[in-house]
C-alpha atoms as a PDB file:
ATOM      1  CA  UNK A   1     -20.458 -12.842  10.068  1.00  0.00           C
ATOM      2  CA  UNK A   2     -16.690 -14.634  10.642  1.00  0.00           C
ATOM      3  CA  UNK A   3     -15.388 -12.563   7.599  1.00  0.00           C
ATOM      4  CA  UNK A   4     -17.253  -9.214   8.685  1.00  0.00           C
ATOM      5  CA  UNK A   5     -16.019  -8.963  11.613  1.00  0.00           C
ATOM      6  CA  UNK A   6     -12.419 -10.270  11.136  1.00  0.00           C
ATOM      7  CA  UNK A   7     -12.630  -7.389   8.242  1.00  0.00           C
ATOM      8  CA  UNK A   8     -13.526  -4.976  10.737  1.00  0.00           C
ATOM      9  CA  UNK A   9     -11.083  -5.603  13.002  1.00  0.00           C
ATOM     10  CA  UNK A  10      -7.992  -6.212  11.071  1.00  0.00           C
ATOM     11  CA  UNK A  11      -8.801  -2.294   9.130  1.00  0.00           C
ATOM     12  CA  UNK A  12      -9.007  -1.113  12.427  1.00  0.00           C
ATOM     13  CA  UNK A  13      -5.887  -1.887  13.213  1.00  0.00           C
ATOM     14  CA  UNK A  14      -4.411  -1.051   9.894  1.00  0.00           C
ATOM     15  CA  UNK A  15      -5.772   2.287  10.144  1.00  0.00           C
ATOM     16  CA  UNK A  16      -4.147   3.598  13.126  1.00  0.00           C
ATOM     17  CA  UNK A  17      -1.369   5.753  12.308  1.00  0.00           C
ATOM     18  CA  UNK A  18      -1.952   5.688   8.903  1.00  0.00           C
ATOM     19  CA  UNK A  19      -1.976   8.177   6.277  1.00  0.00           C
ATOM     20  CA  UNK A  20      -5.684   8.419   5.602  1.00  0.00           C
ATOM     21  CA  UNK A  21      -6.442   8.977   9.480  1.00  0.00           C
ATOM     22  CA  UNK A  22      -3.995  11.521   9.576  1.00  0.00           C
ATOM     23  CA  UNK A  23      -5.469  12.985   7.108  1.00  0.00           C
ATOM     24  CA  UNK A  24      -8.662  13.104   8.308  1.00  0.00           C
ATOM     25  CA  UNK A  25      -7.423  14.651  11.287  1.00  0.00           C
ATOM     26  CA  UNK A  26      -5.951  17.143   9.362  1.00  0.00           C
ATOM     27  CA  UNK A  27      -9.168  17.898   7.531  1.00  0.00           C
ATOM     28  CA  UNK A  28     -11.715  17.696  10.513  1.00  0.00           C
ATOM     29  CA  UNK A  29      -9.344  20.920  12.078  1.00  0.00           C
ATOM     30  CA  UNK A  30     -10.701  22.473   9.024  1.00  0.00           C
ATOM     31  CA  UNK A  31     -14.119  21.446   8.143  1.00  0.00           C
ATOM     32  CA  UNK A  32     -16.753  20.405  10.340  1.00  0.00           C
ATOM     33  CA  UNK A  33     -16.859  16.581  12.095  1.00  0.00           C
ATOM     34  CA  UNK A  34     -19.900  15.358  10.293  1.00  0.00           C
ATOM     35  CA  UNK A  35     -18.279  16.826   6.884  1.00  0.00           C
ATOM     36  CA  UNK A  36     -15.140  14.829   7.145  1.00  0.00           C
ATOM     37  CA  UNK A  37     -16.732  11.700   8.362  1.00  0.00           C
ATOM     38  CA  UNK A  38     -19.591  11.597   6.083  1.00  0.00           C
ATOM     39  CA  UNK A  39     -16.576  12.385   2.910  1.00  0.00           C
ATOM     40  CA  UNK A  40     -14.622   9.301   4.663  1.00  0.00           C
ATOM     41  CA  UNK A  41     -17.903   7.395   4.449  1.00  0.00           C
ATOM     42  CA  UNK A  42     -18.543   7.959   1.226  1.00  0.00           C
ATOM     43  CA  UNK A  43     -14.911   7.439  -0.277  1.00  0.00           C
ATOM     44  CA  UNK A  44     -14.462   4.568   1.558  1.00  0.00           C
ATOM     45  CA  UNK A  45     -17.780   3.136   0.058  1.00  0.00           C
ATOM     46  CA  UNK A  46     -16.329   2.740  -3.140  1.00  0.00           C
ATOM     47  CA  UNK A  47     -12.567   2.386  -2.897  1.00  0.00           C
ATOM     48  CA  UNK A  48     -13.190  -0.652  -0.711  1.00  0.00           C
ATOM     49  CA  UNK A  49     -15.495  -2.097  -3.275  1.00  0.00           C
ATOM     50  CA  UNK A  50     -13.258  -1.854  -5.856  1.00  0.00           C
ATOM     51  CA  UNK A  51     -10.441  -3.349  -3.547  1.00  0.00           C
ATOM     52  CA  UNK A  52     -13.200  -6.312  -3.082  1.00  0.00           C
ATOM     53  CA  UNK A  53     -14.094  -6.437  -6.015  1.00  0.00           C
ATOM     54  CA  UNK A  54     -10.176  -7.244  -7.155  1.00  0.00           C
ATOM     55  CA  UNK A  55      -9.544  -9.324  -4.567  1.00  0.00           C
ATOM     56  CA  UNK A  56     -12.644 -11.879  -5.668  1.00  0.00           C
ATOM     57  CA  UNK A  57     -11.546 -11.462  -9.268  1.00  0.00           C
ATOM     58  CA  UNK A  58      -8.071 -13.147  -8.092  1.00  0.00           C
ATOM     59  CA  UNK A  59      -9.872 -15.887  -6.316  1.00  0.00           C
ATOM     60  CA  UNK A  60     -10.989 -16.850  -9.947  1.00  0.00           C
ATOM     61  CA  UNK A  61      -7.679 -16.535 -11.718  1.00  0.00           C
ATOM     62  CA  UNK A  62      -4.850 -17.970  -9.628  1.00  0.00           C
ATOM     63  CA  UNK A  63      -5.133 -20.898  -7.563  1.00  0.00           C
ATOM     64  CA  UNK A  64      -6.736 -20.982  -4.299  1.00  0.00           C
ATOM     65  CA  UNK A  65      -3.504 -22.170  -2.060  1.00  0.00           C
ATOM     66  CA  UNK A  66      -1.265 -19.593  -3.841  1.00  0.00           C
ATOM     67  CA  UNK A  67      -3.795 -16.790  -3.314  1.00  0.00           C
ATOM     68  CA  UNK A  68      -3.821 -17.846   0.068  1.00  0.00           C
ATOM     69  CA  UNK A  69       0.133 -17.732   0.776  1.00  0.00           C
ATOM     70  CA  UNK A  70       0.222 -14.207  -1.232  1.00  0.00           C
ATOM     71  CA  UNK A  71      -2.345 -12.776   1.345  1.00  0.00           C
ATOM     72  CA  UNK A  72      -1.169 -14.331   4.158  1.00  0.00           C
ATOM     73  CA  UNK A  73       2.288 -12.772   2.995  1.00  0.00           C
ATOM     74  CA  UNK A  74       0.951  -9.351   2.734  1.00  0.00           C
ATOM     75  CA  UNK A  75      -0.088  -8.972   6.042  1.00  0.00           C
ATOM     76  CA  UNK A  76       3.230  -9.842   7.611  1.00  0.00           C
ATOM     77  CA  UNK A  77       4.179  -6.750   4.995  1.00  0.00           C
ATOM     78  CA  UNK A  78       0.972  -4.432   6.183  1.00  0.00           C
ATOM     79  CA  UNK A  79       2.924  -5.585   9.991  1.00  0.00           C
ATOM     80  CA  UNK A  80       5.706  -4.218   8.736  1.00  0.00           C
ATOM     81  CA  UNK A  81       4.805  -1.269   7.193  1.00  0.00           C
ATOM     82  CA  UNK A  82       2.535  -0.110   9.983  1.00  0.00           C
ATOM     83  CA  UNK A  83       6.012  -0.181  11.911  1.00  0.00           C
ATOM     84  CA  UNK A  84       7.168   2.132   9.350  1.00  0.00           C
ATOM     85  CA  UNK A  85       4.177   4.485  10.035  1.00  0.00           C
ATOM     86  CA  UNK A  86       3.024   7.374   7.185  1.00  0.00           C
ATOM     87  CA  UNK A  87       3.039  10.819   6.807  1.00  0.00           C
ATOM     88  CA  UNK A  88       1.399  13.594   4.995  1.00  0.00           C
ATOM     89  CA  UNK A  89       2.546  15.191   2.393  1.00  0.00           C
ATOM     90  CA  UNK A  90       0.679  17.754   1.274  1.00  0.00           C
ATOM     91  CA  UNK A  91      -2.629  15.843   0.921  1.00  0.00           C
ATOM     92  CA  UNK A  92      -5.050  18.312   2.814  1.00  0.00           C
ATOM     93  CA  UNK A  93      -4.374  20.947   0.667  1.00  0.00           C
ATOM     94  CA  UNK A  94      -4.339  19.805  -2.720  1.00  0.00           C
ATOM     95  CA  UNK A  95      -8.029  20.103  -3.492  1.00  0.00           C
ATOM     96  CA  UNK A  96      -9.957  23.403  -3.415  1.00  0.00           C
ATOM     97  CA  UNK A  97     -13.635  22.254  -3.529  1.00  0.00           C
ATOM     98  CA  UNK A  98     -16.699  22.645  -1.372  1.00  0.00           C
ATOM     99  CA  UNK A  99     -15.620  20.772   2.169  1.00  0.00           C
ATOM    100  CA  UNK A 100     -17.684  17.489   1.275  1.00  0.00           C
ATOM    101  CA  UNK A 101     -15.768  16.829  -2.316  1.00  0.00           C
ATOM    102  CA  UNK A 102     -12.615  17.981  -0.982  1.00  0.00           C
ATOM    103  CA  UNK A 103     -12.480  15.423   1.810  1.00  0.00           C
ATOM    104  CA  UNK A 104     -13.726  12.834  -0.279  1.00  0.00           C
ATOM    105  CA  UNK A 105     -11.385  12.979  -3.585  1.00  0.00           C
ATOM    106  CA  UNK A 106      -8.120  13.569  -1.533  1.00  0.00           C
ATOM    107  CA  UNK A 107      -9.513  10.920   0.949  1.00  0.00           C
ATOM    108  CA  UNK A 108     -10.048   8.344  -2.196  1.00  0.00           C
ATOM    109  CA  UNK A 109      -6.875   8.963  -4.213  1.00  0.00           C
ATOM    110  CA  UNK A 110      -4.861   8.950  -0.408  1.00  0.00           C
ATOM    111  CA  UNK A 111      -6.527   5.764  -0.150  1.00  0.00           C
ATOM    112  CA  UNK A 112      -5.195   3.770  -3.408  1.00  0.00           C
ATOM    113  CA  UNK A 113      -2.612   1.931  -2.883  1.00  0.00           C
ATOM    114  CA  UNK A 114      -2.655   2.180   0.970  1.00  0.00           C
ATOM    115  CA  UNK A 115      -2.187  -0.260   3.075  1.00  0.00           C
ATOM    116  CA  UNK A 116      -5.825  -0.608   4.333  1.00  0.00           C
ATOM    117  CA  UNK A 117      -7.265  -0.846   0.847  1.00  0.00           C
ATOM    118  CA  UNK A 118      -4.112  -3.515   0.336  1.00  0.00           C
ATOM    119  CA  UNK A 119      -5.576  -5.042   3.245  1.00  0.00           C
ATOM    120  CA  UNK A 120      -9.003  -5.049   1.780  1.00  0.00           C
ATOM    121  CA  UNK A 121      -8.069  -7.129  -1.243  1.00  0.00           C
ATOM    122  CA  UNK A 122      -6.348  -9.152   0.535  1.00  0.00           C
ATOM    123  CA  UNK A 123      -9.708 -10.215   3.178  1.00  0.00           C
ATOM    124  CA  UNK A 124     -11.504 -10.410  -0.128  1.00  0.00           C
ATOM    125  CA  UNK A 125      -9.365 -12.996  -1.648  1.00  0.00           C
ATOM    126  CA  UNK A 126      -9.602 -14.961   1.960  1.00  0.00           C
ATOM    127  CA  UNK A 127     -13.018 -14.969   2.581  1.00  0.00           C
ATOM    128  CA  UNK A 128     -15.875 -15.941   0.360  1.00  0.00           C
ATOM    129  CA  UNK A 129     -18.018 -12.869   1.160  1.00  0.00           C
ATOM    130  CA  UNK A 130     -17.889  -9.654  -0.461  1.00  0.00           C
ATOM    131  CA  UNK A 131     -20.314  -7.764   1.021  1.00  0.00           C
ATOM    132  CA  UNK A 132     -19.327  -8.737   4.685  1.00  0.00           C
ATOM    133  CA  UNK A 133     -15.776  -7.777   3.831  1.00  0.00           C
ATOM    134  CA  UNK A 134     -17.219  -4.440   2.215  1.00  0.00           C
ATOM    135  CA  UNK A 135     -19.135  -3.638   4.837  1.00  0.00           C
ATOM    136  CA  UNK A 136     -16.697  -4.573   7.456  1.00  0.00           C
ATOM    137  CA  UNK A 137     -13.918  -2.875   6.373  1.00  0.00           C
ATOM    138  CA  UNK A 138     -16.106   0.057   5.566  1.00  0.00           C
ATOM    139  CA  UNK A 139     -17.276   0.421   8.880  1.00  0.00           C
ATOM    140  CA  UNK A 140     -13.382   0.183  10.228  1.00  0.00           C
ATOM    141  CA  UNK A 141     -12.657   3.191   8.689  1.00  0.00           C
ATOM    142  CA  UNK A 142     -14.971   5.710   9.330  1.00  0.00           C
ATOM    143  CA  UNK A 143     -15.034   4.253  13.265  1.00  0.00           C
ATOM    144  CA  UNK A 144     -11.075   4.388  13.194  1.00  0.00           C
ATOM    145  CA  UNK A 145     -11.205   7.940  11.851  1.00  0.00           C
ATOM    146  CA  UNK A 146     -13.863   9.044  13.560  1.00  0.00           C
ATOM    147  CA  UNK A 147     -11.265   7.330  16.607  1.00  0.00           C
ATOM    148  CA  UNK A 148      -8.644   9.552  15.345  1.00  0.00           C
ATOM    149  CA  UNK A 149     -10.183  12.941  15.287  1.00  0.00           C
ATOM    150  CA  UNK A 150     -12.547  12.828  18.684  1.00  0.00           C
ATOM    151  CA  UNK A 151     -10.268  11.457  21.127  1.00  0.00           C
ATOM    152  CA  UNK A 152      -6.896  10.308  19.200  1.00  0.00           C
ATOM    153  CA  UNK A 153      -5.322  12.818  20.434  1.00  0.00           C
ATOM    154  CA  UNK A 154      -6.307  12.674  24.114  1.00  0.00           C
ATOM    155  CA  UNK A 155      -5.945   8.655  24.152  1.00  0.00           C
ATOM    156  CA  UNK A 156      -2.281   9.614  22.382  1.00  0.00           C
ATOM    157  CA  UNK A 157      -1.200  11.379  25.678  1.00  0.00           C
ATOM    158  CA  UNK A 158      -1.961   8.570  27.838  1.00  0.00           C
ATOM    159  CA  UNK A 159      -1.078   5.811  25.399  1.00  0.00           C
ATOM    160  CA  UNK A 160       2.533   5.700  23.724  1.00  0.00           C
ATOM    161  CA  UNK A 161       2.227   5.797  20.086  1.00  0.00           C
ATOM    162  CA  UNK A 162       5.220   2.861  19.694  1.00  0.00           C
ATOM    163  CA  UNK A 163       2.894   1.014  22.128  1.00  0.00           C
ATOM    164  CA  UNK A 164      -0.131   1.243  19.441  1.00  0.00           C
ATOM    165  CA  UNK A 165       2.227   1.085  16.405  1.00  0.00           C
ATOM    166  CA  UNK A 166       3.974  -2.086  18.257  1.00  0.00           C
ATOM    167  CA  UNK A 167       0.760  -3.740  18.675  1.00  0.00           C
ATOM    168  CA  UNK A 168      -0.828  -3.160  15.825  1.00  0.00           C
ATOM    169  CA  UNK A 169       1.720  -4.435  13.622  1.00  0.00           C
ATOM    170  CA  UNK A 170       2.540  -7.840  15.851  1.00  0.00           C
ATOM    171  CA  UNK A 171      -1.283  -8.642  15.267  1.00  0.00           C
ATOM    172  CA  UNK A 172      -0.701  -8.460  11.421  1.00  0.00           C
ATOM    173  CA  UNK A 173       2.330 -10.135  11.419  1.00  0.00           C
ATOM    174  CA  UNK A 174       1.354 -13.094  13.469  1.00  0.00           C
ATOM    175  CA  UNK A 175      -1.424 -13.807  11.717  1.00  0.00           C
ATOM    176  CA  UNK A 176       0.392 -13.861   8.851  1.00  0.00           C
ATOM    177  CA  UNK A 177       2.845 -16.359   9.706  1.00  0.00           C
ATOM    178  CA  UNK A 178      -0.435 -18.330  11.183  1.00  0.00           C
ATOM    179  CA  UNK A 179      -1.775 -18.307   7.693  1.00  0.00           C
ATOM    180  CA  UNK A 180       1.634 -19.091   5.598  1.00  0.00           C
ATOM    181  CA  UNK A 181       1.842 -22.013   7.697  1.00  0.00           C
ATOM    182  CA  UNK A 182      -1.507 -23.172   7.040  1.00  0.00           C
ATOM    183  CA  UNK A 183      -1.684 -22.833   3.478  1.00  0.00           C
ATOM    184  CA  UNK A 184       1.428 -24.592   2.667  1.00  0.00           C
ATOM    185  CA  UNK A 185       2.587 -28.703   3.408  1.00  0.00           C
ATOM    186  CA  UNK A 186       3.755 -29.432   7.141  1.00  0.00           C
ATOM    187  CA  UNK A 187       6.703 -31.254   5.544  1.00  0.00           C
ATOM    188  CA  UNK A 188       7.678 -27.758   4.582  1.00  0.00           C
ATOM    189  CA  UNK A 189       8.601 -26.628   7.642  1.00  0.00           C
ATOM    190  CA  UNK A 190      11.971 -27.935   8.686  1.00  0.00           C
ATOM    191  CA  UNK A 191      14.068 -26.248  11.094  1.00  0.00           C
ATOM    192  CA  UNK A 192      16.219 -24.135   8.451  1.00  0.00           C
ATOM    193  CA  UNK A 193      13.062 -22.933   7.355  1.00  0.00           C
ATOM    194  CA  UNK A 194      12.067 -21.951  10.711  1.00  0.00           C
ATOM    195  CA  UNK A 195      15.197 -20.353  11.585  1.00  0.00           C
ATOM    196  CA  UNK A 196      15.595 -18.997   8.356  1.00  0.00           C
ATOM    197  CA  UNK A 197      12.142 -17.385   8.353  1.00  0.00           C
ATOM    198  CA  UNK A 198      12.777 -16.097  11.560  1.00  0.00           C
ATOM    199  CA  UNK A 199      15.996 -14.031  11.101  1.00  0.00           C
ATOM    200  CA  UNK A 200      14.901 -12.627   7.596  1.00  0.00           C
ATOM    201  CA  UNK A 201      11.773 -11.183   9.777  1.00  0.00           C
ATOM    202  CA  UNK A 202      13.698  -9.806  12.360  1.00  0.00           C
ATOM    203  CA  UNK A 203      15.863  -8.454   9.731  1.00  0.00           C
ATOM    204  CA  UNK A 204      13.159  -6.843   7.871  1.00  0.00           C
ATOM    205  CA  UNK A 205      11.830  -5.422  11.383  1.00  0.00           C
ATOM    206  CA  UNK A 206      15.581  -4.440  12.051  1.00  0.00           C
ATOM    207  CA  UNK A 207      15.622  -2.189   8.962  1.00  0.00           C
ATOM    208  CA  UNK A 208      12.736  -1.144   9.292  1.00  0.00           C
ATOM    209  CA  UNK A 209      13.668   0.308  12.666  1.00  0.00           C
ATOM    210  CA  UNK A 210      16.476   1.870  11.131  1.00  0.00           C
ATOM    211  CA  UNK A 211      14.701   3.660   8.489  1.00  0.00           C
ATOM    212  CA  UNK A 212      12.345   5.002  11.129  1.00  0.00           C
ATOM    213  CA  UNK A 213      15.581   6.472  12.900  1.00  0.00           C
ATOM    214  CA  UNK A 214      17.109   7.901   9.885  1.00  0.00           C
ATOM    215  CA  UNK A 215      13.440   9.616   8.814  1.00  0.00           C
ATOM    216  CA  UNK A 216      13.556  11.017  12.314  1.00  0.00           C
ATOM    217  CA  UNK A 217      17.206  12.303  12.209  1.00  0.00           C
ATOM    218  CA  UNK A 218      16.438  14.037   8.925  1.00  0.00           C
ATOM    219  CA  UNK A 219      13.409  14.908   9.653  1.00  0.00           C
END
């Protein structure tokens, strides 16, 4: 139950803002509700069990501590790039199918490679449990969606989207540095580490900052 519900959660998070609830959005403005969230449903289904499905076949092939470090690492990255934040390019109107199959193939191919499904192998690779990390990242992403298009946009005027974005991505990133420091020796951590750790991340959130400003500007 631990790694379903940790699952759910952290895809929650991951979800908000990103490109595949935007585009779901997008599409429910289109098609009807039940449509797009029965397409997301579906997609989901099986991109997430192919992310869980890599993710266990890791487990087998690299060694457990390194596999742990390498997730742990990746969602100080998801942090990061849920600072960075996604937009769509084009993706609702690609595919000129019946509403169901249109949703669900531009919903699938949005979805490989994105940081949710990223996040997906990653929960696979940290908990022994496929099915509860299926099914509970499954579930985040048709409830965050189905978040996005029913009151997203009402919640949005009361709630700052930096707030959400802000949030979102300190959750990842702690957690990550939580797990990097748990999967490697305690003699490891001396104080250049520390410090040294600490001003690459700020760094990275720096230019990350920056590239948000400069996407705005030229946007």
């Amino acid at each position: 139950m631990t790694a379903f519900i940790t699952s759910f959660l952290f895809v929650v998070l991951a979800e908000m803002g990103d490109k595949t609830q935007l585009l779901a959005m997008a599409f429910a403005s289109r098609y009807p509700w039940q449509t797009v969230l029965f397409a997301v449903f579906a997609a989901t289904l099986l991109n997430h069990l192919i992310a869980v499905a890599a993710g266990n076949l890791l487990t087998n092939i690299v060694p457990l501590q390194y596999i742990q470090i390498i997730g742990a690492a990746s969602f100080i990255l998801f942090g990061l790039w849920t600072l960075r934040g996604d937009e769509l390019k084009g993706e609702d109107i690609k595919y000129k199918y019946s509403p169901f199959w249109a949703v669900a193939i531009a919903f699938f191919i949005a979805e490989m490679g994105d940081k949710t499904q990223l996040a997906t192998v990653a929960l696979a690779t940290r908990f022994d449990s496929i099915i509860e990390v299926w099914l509970g990242t499954t579930c985040a992403m048709v409830i965050a969606d189905a978040f996005g298009i029913t009151v997203g946009i009402v919640l949005g005027k009361k709630i700052p989207e930096r707030f959400i974005k802000w949030f979102a991505a300190l959750v990842f990133i702690i957690f990550g540095i939580l797990g990097i420091y748990g999967a490697t020796p305690k003699e490891f951590w001396t104080t250049p580490i520390w410090v040294g750790g600490l001003l690459l991340l700020l760094l990275l959130i720096y230019g990350v900052i920056l590239m948000n400003k400069r996407r705005d500007y030229t946007g």
